[in-house]
N, C-alpha and C. Protein backbone atom coordinates (compact mmCIF):
# COMPACT_ATOMS: atom_id res chain seq x y z
N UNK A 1 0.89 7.05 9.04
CA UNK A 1 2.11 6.50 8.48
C UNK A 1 2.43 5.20 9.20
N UNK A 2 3.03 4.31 8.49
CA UNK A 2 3.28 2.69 9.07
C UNK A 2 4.24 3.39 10.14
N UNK A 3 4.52 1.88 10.71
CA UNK A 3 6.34 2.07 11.75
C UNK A 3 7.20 1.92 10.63
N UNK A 4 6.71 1.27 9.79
CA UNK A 4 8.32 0.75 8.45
C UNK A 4 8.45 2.21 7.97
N UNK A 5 7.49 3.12 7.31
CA UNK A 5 7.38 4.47 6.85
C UNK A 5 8.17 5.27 7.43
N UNK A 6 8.01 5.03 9.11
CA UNK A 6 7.79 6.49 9.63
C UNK A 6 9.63 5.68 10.04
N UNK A 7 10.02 4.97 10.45
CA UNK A 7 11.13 4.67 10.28
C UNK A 7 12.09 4.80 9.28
N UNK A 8 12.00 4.60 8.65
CA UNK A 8 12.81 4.96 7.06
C UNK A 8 12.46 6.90 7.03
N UNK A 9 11.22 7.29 7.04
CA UNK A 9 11.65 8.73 7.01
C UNK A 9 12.64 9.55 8.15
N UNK A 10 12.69 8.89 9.54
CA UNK A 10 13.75 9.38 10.50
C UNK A 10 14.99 9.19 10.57
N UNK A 11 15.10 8.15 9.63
CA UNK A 11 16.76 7.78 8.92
C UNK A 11 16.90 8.74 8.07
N UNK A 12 16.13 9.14 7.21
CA UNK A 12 16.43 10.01 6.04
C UNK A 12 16.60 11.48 6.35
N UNK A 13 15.86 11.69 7.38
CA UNK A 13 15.77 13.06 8.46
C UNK A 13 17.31 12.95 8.61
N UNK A 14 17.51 12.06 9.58
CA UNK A 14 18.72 12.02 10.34
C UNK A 14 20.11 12.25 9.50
N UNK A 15 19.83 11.43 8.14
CA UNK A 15 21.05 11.86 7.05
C UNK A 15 20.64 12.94 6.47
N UNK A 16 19.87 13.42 6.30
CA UNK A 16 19.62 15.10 6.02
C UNK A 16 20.20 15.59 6.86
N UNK A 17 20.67 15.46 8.13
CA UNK A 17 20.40 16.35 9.21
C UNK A 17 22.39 16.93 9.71
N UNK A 18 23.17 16.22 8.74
CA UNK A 18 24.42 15.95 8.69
C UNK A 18 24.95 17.20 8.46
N UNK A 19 26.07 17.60 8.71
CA UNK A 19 26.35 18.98 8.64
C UNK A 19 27.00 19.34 7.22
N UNK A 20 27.08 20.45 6.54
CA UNK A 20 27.16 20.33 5.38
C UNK A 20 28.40 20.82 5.62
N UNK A 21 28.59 20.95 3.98
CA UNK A 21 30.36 21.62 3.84
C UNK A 21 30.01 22.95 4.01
N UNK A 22 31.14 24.00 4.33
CA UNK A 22 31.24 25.47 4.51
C UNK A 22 30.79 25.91 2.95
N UNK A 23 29.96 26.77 2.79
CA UNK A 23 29.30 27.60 1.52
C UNK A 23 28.15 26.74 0.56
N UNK A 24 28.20 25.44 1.27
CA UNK A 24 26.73 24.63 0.72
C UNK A 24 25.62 24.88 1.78
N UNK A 25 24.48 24.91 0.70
CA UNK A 25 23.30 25.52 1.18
C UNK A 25 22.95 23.95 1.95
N UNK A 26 21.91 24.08 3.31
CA UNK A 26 20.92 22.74 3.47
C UNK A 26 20.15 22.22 3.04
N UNK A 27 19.92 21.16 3.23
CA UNK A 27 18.90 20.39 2.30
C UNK A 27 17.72 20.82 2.57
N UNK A 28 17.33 21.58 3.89
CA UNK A 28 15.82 21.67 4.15
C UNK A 28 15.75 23.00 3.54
N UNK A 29 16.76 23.62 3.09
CA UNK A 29 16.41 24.99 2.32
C UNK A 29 17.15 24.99 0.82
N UNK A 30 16.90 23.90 0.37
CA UNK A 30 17.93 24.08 -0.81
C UNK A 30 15.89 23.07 -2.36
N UNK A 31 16.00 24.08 -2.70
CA UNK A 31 15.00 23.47 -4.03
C UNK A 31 15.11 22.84 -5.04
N UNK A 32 15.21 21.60 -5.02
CA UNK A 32 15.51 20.41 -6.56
C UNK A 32 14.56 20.82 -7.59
N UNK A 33 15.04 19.85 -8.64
CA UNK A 33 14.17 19.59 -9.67
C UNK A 33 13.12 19.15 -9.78
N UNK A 34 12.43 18.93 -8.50
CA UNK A 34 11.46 17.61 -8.36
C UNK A 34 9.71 18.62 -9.21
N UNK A 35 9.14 17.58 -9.70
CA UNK A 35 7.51 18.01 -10.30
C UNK A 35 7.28 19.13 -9.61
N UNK A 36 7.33 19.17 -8.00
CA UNK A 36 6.75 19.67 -7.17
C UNK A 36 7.61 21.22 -6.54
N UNK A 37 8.46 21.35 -6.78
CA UNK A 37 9.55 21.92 -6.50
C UNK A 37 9.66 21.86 -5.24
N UNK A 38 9.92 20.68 -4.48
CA UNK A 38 9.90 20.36 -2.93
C UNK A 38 11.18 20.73 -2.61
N UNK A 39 11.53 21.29 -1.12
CA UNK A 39 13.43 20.81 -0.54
C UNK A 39 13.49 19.46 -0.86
N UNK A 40 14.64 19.62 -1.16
CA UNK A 40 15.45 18.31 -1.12
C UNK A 40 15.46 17.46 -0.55
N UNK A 41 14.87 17.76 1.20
CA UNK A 41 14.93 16.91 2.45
C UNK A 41 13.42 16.20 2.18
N UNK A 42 12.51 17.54 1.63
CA UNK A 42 11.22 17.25 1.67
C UNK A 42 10.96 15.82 0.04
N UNK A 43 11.89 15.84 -0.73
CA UNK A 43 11.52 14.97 -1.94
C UNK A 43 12.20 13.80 -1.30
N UNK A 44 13.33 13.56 -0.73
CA UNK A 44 14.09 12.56 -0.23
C UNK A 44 12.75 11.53 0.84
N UNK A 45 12.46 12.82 1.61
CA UNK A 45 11.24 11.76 2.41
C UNK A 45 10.07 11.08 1.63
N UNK A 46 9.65 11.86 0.48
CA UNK A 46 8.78 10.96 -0.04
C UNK A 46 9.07 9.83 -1.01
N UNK A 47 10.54 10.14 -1.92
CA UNK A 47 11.37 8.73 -1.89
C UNK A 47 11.27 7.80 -1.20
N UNK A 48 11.44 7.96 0.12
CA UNK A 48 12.05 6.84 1.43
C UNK A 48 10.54 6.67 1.83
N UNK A 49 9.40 6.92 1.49
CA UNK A 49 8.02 6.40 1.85
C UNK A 49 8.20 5.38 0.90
N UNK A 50 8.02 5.30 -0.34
CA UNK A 50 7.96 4.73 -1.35
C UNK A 50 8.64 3.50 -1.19
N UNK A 51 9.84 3.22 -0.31
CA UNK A 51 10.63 1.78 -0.01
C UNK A 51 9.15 1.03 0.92
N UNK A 52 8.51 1.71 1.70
CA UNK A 52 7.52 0.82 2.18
C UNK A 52 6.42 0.77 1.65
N UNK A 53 6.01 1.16 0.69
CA UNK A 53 4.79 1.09 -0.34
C UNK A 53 5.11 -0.19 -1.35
N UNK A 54 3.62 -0.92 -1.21
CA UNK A 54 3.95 -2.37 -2.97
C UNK A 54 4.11 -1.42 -4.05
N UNK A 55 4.65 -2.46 -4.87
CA UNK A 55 4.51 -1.67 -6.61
C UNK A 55 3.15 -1.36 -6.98
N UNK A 56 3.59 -0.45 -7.97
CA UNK A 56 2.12 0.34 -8.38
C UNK A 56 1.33 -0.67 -9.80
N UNK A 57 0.35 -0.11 -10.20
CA UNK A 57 -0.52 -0.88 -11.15
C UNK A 57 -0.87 -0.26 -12.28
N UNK A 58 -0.71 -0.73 -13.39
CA UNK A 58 -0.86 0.15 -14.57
C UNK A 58 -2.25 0.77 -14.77
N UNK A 59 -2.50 1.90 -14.97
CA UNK A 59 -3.68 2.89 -14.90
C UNK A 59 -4.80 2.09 -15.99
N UNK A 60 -4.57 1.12 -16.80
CA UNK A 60 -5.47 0.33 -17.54
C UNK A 60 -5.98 -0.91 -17.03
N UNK A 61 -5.42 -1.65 -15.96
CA UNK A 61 -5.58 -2.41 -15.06
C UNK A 61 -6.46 -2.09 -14.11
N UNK A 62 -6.37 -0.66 -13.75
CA UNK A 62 -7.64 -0.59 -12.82
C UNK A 62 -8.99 -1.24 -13.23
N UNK A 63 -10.14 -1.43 -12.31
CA UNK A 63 -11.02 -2.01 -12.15
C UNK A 63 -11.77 -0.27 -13.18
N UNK A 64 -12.94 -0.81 -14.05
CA UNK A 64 -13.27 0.60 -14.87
C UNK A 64 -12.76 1.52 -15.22
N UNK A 65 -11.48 1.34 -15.43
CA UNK A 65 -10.46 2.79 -15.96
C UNK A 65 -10.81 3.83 -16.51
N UNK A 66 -12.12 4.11 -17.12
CA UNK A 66 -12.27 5.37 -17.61
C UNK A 66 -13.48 5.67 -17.05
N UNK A 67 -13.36 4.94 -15.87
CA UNK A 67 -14.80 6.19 -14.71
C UNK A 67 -14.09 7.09 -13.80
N UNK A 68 -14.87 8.10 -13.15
CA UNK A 68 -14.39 9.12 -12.84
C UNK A 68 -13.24 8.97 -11.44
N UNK A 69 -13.89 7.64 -10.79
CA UNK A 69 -12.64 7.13 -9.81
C UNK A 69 -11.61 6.42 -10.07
N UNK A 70 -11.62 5.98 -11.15
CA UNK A 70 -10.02 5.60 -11.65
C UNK A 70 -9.51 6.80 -11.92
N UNK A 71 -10.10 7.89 -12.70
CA UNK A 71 -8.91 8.76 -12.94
C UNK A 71 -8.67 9.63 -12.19
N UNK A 72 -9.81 9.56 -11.12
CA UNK A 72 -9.16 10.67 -9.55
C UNK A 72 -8.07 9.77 -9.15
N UNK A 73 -8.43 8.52 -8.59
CA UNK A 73 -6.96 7.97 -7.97
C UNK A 73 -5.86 7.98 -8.74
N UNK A 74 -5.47 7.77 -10.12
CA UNK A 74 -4.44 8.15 -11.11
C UNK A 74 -4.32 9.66 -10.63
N UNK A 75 -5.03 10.37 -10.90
CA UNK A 75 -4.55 12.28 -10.51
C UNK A 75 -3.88 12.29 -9.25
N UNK A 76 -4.57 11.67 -8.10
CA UNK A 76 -3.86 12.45 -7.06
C UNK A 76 -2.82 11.67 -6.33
N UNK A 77 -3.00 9.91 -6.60
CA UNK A 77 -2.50 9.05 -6.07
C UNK A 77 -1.16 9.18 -6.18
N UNK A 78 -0.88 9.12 -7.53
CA UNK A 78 0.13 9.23 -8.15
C UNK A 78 1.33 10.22 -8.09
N UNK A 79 0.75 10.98 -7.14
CA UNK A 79 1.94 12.45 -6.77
C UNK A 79 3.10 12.07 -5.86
N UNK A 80 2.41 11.23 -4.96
CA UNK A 80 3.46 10.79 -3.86
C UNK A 80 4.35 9.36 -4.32
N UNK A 81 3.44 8.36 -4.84
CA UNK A 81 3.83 7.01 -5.07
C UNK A 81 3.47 6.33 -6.34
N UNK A 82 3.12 5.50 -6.39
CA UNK A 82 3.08 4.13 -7.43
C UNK A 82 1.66 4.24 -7.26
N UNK A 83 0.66 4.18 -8.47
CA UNK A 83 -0.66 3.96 -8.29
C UNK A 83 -0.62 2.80 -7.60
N UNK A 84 -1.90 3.21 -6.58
CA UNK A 84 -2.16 1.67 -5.86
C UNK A 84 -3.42 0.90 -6.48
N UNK A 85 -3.23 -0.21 -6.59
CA UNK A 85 -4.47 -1.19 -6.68
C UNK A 85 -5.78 -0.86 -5.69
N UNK A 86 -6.97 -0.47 -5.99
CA UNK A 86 -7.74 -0.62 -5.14
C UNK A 86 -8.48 -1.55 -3.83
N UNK A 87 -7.60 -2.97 -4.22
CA UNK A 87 -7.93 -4.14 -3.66
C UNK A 87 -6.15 -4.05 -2.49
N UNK A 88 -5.59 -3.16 -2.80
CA UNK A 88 -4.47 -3.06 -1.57
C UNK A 88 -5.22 -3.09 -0.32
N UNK A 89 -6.24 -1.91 -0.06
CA UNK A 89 -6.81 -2.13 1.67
C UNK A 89 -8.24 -2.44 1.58
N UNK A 90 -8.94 -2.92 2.76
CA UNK A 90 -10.29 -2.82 2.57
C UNK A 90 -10.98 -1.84 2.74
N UNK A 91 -12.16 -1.81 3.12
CA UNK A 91 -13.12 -0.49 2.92
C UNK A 91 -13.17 0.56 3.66
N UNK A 92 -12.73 -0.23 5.17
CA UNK A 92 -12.38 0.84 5.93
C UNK A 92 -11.18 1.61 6.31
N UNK A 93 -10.24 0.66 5.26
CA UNK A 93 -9.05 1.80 5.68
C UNK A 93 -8.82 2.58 4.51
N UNK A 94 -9.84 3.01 3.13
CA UNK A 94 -9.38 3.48 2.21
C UNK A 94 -9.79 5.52 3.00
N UNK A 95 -10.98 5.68 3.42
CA UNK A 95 -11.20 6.61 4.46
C UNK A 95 -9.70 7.49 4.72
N UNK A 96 -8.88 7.10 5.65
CA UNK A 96 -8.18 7.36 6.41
C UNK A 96 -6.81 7.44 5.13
N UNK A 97 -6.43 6.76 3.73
CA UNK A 97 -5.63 6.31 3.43
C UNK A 97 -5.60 8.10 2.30
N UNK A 98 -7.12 8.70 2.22
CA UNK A 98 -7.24 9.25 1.09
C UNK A 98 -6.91 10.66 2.18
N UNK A 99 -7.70 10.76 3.48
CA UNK A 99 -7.23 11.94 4.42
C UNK A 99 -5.74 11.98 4.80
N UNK A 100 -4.50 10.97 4.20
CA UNK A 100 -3.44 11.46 4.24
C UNK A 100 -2.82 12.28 3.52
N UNK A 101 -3.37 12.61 2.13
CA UNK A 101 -3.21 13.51 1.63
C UNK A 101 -3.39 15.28 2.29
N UNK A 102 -4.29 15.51 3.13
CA UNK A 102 -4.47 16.25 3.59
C UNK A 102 -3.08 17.06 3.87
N UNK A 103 -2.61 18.26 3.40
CA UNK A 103 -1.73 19.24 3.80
C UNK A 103 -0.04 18.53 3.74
N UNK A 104 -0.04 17.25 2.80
CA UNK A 104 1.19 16.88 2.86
C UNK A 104 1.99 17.11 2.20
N UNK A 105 3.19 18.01 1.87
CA UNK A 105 3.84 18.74 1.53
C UNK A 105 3.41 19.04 -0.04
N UNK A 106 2.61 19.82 0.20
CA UNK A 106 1.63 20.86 -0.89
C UNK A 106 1.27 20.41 -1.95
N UNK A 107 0.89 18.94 -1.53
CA UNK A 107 0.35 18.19 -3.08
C UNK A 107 -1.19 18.65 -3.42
N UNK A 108 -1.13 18.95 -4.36
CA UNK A 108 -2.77 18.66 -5.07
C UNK A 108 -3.41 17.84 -4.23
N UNK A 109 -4.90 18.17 -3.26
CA UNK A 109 -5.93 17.45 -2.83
C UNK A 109 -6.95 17.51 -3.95
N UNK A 110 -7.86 16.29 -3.49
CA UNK A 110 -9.07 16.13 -4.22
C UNK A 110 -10.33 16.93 -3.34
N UNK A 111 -11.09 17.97 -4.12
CA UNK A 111 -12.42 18.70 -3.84
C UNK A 111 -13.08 17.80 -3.03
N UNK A 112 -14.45 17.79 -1.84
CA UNK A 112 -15.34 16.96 -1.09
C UNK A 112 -15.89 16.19 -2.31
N UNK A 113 -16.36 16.95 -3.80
CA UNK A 113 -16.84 16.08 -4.54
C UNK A 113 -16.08 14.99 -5.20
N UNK A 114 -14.86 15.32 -5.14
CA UNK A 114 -14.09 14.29 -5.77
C UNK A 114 -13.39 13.13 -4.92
N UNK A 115 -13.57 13.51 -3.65
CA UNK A 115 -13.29 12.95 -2.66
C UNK A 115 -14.07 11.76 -2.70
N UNK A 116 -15.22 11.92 -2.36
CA UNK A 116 -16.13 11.00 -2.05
C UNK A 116 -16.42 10.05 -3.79
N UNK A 117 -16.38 10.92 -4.81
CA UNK A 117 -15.74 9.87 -6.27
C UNK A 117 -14.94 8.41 -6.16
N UNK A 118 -13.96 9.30 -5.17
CA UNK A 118 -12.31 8.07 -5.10
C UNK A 118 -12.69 7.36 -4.27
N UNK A 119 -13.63 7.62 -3.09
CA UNK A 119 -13.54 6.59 -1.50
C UNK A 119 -14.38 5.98 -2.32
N UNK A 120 -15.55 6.58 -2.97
CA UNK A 120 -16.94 5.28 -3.48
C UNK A 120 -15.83 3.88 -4.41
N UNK A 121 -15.35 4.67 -5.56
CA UNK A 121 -14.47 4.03 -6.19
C UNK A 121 -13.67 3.28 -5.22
N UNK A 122 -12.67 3.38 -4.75
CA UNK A 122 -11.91 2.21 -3.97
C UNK A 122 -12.96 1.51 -2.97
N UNK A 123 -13.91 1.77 -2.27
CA UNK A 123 -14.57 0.89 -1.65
C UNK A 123 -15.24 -0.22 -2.27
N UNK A 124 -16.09 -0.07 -3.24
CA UNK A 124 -16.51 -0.63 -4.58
C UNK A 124 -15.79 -1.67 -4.93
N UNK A 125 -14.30 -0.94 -5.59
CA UNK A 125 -13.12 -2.04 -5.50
C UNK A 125 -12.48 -2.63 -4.36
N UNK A 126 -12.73 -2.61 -3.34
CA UNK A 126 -11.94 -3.01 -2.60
C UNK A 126 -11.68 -4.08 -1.69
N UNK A 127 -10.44 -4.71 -1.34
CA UNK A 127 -9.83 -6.31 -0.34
C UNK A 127 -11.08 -6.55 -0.07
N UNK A 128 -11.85 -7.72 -0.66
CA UNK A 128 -12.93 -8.29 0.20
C UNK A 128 -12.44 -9.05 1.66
N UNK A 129 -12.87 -8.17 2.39
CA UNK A 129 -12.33 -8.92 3.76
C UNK A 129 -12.87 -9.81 4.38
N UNK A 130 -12.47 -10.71 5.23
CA UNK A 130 -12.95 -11.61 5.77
C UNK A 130 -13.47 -11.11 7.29
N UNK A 131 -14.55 -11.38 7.43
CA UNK A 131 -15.68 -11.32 8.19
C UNK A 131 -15.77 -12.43 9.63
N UNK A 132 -15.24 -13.57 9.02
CA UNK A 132 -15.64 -14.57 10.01
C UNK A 132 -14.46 -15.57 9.67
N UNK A 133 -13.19 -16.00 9.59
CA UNK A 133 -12.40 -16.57 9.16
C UNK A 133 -12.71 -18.42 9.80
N UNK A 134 -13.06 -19.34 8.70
CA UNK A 134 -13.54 -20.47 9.21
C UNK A 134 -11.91 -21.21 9.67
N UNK A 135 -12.15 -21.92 11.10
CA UNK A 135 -11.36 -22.72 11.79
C UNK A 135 -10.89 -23.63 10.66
N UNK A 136 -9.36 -24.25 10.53
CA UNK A 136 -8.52 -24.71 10.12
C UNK A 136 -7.16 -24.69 10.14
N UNK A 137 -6.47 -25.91 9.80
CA UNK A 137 -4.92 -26.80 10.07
C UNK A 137 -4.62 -24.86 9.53
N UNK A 138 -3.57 -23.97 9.61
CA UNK A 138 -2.96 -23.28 9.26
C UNK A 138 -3.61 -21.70 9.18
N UNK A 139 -4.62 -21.64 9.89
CA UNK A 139 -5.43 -20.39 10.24
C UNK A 139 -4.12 -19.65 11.09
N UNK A 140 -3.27 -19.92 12.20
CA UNK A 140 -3.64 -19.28 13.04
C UNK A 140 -1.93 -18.41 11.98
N UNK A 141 -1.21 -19.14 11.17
CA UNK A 141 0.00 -18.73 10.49
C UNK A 141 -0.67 -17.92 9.70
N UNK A 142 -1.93 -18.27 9.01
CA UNK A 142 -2.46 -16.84 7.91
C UNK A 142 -2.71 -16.05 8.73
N UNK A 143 -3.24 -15.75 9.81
CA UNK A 143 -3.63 -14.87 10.49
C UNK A 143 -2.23 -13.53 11.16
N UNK A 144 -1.73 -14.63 11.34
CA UNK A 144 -0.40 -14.07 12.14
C UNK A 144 0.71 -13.32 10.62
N UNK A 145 0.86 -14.16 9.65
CA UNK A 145 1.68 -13.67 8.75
C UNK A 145 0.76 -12.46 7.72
N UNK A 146 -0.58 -12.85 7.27
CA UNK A 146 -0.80 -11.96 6.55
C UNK A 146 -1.28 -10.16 6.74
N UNK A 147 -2.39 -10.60 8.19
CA UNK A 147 -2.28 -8.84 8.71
C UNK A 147 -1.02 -8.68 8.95
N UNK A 148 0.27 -8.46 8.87
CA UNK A 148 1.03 -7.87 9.08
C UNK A 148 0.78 -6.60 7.86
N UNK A 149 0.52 -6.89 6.83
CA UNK A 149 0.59 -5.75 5.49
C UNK A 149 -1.07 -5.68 5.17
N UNK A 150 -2.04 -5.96 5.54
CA UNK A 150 -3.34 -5.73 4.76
C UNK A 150 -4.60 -6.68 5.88
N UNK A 151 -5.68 -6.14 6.22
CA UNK A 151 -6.73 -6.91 6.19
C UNK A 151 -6.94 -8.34 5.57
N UNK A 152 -7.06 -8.90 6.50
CA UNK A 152 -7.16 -10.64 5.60
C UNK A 152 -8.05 -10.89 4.75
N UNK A 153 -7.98 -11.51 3.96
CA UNK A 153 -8.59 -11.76 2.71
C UNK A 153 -9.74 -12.83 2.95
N UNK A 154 -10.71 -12.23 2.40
CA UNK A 154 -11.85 -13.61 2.57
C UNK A 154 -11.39 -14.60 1.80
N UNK A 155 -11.20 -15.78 1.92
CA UNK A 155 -10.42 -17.23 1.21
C UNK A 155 -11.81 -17.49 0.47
N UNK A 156 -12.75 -17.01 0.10
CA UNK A 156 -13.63 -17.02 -1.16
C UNK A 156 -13.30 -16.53 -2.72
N UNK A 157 -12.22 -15.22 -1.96
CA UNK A 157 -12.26 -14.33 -3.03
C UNK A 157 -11.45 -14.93 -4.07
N UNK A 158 -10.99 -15.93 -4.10
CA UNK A 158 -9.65 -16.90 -5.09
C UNK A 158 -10.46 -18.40 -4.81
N UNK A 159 -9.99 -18.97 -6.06
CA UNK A 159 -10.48 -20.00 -6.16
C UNK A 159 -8.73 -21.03 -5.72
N UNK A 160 -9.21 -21.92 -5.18
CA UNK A 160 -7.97 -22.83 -4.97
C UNK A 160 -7.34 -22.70 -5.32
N UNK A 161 -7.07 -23.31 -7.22
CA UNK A 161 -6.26 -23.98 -7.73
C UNK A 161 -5.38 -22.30 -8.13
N UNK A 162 -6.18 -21.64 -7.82
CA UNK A 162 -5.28 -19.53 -7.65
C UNK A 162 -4.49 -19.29 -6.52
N UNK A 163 -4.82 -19.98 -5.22
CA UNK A 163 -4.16 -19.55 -4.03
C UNK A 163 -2.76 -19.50 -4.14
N UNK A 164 -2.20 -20.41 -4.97
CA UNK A 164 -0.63 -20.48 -4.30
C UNK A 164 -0.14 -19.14 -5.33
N UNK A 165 -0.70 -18.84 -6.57
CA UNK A 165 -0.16 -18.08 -7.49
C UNK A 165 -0.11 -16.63 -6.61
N UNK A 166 -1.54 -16.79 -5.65
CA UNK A 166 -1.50 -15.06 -4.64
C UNK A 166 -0.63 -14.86 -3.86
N UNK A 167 -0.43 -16.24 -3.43
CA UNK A 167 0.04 -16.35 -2.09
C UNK A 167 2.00 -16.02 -2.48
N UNK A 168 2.15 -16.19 -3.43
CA UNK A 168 3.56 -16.19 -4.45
C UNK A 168 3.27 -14.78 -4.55
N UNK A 169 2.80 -13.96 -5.21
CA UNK A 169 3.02 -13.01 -5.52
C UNK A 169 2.54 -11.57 -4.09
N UNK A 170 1.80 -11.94 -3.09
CA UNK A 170 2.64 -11.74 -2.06
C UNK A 170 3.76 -12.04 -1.35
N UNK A 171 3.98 -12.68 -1.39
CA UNK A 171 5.74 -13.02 -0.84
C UNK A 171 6.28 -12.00 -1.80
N UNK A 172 6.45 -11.95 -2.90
CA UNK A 172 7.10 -10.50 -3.80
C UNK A 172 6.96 -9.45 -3.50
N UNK A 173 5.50 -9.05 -3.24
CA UNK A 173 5.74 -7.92 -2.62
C UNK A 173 5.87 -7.52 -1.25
N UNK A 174 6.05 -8.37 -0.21
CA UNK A 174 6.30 -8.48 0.72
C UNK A 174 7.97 -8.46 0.84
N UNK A 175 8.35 -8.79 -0.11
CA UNK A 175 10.06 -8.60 0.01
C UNK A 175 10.28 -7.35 -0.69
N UNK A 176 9.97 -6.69 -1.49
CA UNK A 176 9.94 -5.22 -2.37
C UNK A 176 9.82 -4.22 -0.89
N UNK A 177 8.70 -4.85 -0.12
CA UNK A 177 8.23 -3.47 0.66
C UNK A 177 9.83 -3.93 2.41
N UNK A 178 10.08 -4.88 2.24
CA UNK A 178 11.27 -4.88 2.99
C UNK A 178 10.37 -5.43 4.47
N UNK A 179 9.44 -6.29 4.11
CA UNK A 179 8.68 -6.75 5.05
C UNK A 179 9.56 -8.28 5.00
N UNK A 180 10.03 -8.97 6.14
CA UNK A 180 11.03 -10.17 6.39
C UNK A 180 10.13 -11.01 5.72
N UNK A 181 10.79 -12.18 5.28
CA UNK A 181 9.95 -13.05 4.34
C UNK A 181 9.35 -13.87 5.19
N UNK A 182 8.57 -14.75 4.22
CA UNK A 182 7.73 -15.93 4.63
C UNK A 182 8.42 -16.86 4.63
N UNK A 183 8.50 -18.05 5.14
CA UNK A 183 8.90 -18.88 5.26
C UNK A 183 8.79 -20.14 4.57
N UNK A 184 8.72 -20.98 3.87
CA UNK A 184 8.67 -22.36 3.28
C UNK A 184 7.53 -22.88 4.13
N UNK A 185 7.51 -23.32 5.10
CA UNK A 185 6.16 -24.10 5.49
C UNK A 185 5.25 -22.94 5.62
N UNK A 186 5.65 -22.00 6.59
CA UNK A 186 4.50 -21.10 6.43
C UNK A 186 3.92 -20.79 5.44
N UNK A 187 3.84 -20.55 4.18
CA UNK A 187 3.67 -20.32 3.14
C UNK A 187 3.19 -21.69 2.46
N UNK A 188 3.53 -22.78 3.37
CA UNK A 188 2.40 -24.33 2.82
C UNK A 188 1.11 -24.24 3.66
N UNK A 189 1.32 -23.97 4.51
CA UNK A 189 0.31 -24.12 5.45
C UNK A 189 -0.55 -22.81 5.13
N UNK A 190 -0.21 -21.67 4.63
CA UNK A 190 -1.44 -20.76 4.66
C UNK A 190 -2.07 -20.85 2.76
N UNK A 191 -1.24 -21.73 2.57
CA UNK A 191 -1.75 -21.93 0.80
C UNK A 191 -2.66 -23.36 1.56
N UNK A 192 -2.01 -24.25 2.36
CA UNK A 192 -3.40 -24.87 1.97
C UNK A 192 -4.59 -24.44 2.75
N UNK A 193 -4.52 -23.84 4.08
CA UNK A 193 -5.76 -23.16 4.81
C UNK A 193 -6.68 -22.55 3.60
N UNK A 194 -5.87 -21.54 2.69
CA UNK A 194 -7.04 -20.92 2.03
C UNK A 194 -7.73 -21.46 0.90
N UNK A 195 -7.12 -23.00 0.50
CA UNK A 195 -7.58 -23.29 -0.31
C UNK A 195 -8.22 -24.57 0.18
N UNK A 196 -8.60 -24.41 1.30
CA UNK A 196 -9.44 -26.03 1.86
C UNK A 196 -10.94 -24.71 2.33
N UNK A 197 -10.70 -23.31 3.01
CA UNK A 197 -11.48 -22.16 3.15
C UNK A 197 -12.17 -21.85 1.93
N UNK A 198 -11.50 -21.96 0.39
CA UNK A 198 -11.92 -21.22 -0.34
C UNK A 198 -13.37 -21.81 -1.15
N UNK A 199 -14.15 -22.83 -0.31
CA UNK A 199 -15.26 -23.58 -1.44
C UNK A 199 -15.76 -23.95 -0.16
N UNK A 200 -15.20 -23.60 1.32
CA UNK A 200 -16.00 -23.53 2.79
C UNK A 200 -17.21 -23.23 3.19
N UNK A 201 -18.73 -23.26 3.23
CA UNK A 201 -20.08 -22.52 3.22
C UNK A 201 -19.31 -22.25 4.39
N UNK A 202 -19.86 -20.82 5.20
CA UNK A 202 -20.26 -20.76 6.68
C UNK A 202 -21.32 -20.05 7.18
């Protein structure tokens, strides 16, 4: 779980944790309406994950939508949050991203065979990362501003005259997920780094 995650769920703990009125049941023993029939405390936390998660992606947008790893990640992804884009993490953090499912408040897991379906699938699809980031005027602001939310992006994977449109529509979701914004120059300087990087041999 992030610090933004695991923060927002100890606030939500903590207002769960409030004393109730005389003859109301608690939230950690009281059962909503939810899909899942979770406590109340337990649906509230996976709400309050969801403030630090990007928006999700329409299930036809995925990369091959009707192979067997688009519709595992639609099945199971989708219990806790917003389908994610496969190009959200790179290859090695999809591993670790799919073992959080493991035993978390009694969602549907995916079988070893279906497991390894979804990791092939999101790896396949996934953040081409940058390997060797070539020296330039505004490296050290991409570096510093963009791992904050994701593996850096190989400045191949977009063509120039695309950078500022990415670089825009992170800042969006960078303000959705309640990550402090970018700044005006910062946000000149890492649009032009990646687009002086993006036609770079190295």
């Amino acid at each position: 779980m992030s610090t933004r995650a695991l923060i927002v769920a100890l606030f939500v703990l903590a207002g769960c944790a409030k004393p109730q009125p005389s003859g109301q049941a608690s939230a950690a023993d009281t059962t909503g309406g939810g899909p899942h029939g979770l406590p109340i405390m337990q649906q509230r936390l996976l709400e309050a994950s969801n403030i630090a998660l990007p928006p999700g992606v329409a299930p036809e947008s995925l990369p091959e939508p009707s192979s067997a790893g688009a519709k595992a990640l639609t099945q199971y992804c989708t219990q806790c949050h917003a389908l994610p884009s496969p190009n959200m993490h790179g290859p090695a953090d999809w591993p670790s991203r799919i073992d959080m499912m493991a035993g978390a408040l009694g969602i549907q897991t995916p079988s070893p065979a279906e497991r390894a379906e979804l990791l092939g699938y999101l790896q396949k699809n996934a953040l081409k990362v940058a390997a060797h980031l070539p020296a330039g005027p505004g490296k050290p602001v991409f570096e510093r501003v963009c791992a904050r939310c994701h593996d850096l992006n190989d400045p191949r994977m977009h063509t120039a005259p695309d950078w500022p449109i990415v670089v825009m529509r992170m800042e969006q979701d960078a303000e959705k997920m309640k990550v402090s914004g970018i700044s005006h120059a910062d946000a000149e300087q890492i649009i032009g780094y990646l687009q002086a990087a993006s036609s770079r041999r190295r």
